[in-house]
N, C-alpha and C. Protein backbone atom coordinates (compact mmCIF):
# COMPACT_ATOMS: atom_id res chain seq x y z
N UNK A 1 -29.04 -0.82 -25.15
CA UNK A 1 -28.07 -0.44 -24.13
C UNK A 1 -27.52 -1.69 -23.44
N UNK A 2 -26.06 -1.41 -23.15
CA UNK A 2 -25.45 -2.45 -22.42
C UNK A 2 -25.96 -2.06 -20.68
N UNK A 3 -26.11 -3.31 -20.01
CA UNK A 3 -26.03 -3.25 -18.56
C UNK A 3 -24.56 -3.26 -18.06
N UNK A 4 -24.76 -2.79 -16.61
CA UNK A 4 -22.97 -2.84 -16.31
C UNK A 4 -22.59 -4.13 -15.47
N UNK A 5 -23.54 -5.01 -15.13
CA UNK A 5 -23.12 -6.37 -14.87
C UNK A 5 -22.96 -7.25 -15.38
N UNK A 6 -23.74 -7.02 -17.21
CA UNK A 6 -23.19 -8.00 -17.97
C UNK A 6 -22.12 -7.81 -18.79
N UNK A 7 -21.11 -6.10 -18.95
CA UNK A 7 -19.96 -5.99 -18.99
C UNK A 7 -19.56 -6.63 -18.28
N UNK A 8 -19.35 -6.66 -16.59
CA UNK A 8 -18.70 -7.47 -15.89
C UNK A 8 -18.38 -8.74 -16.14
N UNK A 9 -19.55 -9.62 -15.86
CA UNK A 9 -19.72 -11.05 -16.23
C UNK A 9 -18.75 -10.92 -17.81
N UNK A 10 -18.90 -10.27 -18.75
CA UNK A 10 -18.24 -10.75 -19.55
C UNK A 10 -17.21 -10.64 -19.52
N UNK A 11 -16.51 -9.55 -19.07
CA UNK A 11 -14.70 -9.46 -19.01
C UNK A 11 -14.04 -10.93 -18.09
N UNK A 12 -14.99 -10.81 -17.23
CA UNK A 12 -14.39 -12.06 -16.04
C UNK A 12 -14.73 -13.04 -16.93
N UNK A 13 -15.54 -13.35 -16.63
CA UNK A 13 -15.98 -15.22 -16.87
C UNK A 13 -15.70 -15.15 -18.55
N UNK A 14 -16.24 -14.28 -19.27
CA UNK A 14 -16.08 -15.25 -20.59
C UNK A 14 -14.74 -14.40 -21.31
N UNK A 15 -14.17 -13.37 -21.15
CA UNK A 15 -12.68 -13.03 -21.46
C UNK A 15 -11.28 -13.52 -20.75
N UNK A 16 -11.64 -13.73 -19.60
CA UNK A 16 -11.21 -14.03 -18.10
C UNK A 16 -9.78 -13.24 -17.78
N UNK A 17 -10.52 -11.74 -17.20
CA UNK A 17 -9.94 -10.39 -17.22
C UNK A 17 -9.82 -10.68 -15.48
N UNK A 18 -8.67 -9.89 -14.72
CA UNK A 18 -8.76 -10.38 -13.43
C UNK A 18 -9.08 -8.72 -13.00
N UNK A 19 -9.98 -8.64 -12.05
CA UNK A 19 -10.57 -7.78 -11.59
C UNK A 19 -9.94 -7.08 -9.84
N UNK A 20 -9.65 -6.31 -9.94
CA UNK A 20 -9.61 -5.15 -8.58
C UNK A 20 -10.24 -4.14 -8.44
N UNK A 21 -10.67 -4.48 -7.08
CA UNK A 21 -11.20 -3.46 -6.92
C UNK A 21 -10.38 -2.19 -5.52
N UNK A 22 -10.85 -0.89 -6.08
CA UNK A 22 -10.33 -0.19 -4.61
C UNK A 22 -11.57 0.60 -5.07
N UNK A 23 -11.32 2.11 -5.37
CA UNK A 23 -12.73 2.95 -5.41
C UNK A 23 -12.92 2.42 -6.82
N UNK A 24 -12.65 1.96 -7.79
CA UNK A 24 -13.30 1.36 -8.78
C UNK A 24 -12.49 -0.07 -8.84
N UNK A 25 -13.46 -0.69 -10.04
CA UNK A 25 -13.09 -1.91 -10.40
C UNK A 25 -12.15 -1.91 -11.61
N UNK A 26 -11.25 -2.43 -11.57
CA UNK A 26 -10.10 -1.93 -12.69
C UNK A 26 -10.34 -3.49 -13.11
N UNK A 27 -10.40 -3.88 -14.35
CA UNK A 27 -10.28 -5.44 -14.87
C UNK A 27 -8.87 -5.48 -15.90
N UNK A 28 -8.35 -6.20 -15.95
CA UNK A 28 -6.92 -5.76 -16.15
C UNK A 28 -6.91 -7.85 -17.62
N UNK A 29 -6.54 -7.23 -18.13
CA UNK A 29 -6.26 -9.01 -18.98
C UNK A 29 -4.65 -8.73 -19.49
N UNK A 30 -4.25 -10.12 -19.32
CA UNK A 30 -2.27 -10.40 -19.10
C UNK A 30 -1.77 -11.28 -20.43
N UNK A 31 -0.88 -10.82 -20.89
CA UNK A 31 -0.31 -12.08 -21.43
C UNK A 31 0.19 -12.92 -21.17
N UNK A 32 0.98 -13.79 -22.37
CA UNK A 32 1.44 -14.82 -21.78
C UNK A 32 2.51 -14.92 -20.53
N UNK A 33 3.61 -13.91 -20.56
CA UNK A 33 4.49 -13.30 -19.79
C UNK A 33 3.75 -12.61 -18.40
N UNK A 34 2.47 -12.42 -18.20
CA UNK A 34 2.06 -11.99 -16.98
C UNK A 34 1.85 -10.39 -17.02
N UNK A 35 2.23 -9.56 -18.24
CA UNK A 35 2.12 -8.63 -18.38
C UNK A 35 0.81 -8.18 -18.70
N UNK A 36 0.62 -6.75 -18.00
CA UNK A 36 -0.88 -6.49 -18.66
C UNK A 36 -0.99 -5.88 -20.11
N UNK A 37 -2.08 -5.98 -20.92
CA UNK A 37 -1.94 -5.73 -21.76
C UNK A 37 -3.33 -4.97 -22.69
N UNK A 38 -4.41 -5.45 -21.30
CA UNK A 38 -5.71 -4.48 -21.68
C UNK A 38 -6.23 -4.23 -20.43
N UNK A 39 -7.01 -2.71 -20.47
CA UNK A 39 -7.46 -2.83 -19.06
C UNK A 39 -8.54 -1.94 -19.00
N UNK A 40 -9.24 -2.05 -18.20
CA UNK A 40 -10.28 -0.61 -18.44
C UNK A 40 -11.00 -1.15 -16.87
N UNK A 41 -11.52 0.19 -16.64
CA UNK A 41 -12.07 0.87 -15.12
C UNK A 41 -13.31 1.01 -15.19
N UNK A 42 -14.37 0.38 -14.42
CA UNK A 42 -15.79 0.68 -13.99
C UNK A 42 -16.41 1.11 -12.90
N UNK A 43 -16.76 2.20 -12.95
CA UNK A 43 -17.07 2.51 -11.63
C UNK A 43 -17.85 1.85 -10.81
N UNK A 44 -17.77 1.59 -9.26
CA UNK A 44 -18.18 0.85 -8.16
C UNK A 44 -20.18 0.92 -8.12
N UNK A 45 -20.30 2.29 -8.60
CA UNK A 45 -21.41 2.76 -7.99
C UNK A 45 -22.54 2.67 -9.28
N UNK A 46 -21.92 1.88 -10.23
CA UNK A 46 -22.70 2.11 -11.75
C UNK A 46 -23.92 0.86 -11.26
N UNK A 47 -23.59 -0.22 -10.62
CA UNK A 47 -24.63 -1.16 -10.14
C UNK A 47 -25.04 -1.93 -11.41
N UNK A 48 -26.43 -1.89 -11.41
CA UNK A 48 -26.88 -2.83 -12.64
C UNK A 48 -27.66 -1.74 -13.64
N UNK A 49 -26.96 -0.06 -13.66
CA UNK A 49 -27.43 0.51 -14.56
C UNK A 49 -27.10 0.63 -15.67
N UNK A 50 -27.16 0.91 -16.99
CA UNK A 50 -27.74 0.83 -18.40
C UNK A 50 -25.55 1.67 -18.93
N UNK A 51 -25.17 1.27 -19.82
CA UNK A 51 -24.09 2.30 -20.00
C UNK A 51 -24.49 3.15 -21.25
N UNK A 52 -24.22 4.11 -20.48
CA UNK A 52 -24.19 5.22 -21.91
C UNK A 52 -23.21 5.20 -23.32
N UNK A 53 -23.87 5.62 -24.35
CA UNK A 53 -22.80 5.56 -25.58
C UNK A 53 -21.70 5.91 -25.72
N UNK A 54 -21.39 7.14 -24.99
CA UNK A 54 -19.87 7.62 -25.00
C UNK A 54 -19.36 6.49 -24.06
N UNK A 55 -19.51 6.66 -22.87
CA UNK A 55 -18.37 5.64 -22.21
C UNK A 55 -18.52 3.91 -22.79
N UNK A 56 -19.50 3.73 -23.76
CA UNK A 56 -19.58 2.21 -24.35
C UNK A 56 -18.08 2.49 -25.48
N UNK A 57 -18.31 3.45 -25.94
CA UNK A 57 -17.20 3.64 -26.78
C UNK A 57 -15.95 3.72 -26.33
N UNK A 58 -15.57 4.69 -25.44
CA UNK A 58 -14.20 4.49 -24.43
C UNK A 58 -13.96 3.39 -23.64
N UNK A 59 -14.83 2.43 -23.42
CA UNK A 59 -14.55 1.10 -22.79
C UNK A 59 -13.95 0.12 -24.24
N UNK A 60 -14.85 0.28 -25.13
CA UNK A 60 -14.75 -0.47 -26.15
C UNK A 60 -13.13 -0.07 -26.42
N UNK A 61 -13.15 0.75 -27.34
CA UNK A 61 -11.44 1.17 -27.54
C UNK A 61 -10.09 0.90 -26.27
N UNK A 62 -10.34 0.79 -25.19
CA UNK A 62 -9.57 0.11 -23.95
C UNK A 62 -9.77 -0.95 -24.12
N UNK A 63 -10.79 -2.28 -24.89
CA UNK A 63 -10.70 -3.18 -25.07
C UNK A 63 -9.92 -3.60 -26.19
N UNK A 64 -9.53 -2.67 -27.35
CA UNK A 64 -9.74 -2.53 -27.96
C UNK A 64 -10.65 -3.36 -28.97
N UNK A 65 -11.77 -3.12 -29.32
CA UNK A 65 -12.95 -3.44 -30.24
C UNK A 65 -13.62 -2.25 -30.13
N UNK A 66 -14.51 -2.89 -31.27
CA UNK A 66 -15.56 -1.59 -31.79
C UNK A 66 -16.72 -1.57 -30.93
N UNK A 67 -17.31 -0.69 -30.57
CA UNK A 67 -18.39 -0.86 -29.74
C UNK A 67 -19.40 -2.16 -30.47
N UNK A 68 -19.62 -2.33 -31.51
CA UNK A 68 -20.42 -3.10 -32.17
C UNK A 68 -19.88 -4.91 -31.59
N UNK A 69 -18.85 -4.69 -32.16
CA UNK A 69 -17.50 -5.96 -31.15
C UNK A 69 -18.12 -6.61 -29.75
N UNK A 70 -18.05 -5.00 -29.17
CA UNK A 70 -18.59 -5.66 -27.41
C UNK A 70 -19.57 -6.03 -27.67
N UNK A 71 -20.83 -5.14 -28.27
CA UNK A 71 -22.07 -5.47 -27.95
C UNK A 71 -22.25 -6.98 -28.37
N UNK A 72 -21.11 -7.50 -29.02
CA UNK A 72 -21.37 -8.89 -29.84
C UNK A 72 -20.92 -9.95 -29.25
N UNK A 73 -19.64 -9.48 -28.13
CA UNK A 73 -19.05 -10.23 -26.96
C UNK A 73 -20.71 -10.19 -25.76
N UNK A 74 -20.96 -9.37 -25.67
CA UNK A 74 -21.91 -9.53 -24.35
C UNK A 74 -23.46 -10.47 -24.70
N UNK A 75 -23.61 -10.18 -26.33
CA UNK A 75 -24.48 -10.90 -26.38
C UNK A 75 -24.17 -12.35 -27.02
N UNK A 76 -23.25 -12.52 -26.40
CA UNK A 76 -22.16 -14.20 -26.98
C UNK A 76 -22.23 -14.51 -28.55
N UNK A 77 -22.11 -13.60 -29.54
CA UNK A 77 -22.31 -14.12 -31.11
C UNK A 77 -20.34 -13.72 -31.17
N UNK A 78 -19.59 -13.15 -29.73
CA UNK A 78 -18.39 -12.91 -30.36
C UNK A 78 -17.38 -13.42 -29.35
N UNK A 79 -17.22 -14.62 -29.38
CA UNK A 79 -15.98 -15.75 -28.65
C UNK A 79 -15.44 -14.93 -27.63
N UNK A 80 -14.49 -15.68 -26.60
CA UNK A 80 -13.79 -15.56 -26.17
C UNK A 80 -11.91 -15.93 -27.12
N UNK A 81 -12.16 -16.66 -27.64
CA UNK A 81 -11.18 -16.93 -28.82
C UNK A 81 -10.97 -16.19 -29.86
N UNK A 82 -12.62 -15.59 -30.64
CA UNK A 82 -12.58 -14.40 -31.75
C UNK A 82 -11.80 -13.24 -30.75
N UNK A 83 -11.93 -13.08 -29.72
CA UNK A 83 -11.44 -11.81 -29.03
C UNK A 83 -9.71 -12.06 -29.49
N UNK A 84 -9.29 -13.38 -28.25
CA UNK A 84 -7.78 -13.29 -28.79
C UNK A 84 -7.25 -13.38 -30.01
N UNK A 85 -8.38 -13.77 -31.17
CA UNK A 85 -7.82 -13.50 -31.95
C UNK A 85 -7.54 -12.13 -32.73
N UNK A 86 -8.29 -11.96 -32.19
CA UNK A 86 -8.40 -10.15 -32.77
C UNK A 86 -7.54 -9.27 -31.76
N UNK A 87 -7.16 -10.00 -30.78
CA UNK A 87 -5.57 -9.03 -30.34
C UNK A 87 -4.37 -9.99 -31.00
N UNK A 88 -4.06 -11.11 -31.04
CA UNK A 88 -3.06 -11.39 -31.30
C UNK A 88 -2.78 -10.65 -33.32
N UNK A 89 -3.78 -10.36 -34.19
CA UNK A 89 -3.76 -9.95 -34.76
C UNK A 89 -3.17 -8.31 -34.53
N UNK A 90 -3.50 -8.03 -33.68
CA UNK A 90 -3.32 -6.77 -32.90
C UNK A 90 -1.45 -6.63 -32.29
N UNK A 91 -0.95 -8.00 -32.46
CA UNK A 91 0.41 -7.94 -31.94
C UNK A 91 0.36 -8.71 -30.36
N UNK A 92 -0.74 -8.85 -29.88
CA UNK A 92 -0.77 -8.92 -28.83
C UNK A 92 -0.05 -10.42 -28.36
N UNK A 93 0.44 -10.86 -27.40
CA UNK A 93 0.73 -12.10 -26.90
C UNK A 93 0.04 -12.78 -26.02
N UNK A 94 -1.01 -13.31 -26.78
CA UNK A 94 -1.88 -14.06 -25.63
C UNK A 94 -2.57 -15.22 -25.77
């Protein structure tokens, strides 16, 4: 199981996703143009508990990657660079 602070830590620091918060934390990542272009929502109150498989999967696909992907981003075997590359493959501009 993923924890929900080392999702965090990873969108910020090693994707470097910019984060708001109001009743949740929305992490939002931009292209080159300033546009957003991935984003996904964690709730405030999840703390440092465990994420479940369904929402690992609906986070994952808002990232878009495979849940296997994240689990490979959080446990650092999957770049911050393999990521953009796997959106700019994706069309993405970033």
């Amino acid at each position: 199981m993923i924890q929900t602070q080392k999702l965090r830590s990873t969108l910020e620091n090693k994707f470097g996703f910019s984060k708001t918060t109001k009743k949740h934390e929305k992490y939002e990542l931009q292209d080159k143009n300033g546009n957003s272009i991935i984003h996904t929502i964690i709730s405030k109150g999840s703390g440092g508990k465990d994420i479940n498989k369904p929402l690992l999967i609906a986070i994952s696909k808002q990232l878009q990657l495979s849940s296997q992907q994240l689990e490979s981003a959080i446990k650092c075997t999957l770049s911050c660079q393999d990521y953009y590359d796997l959106l700019r493959i994706k069309g993405h501009d970033i």
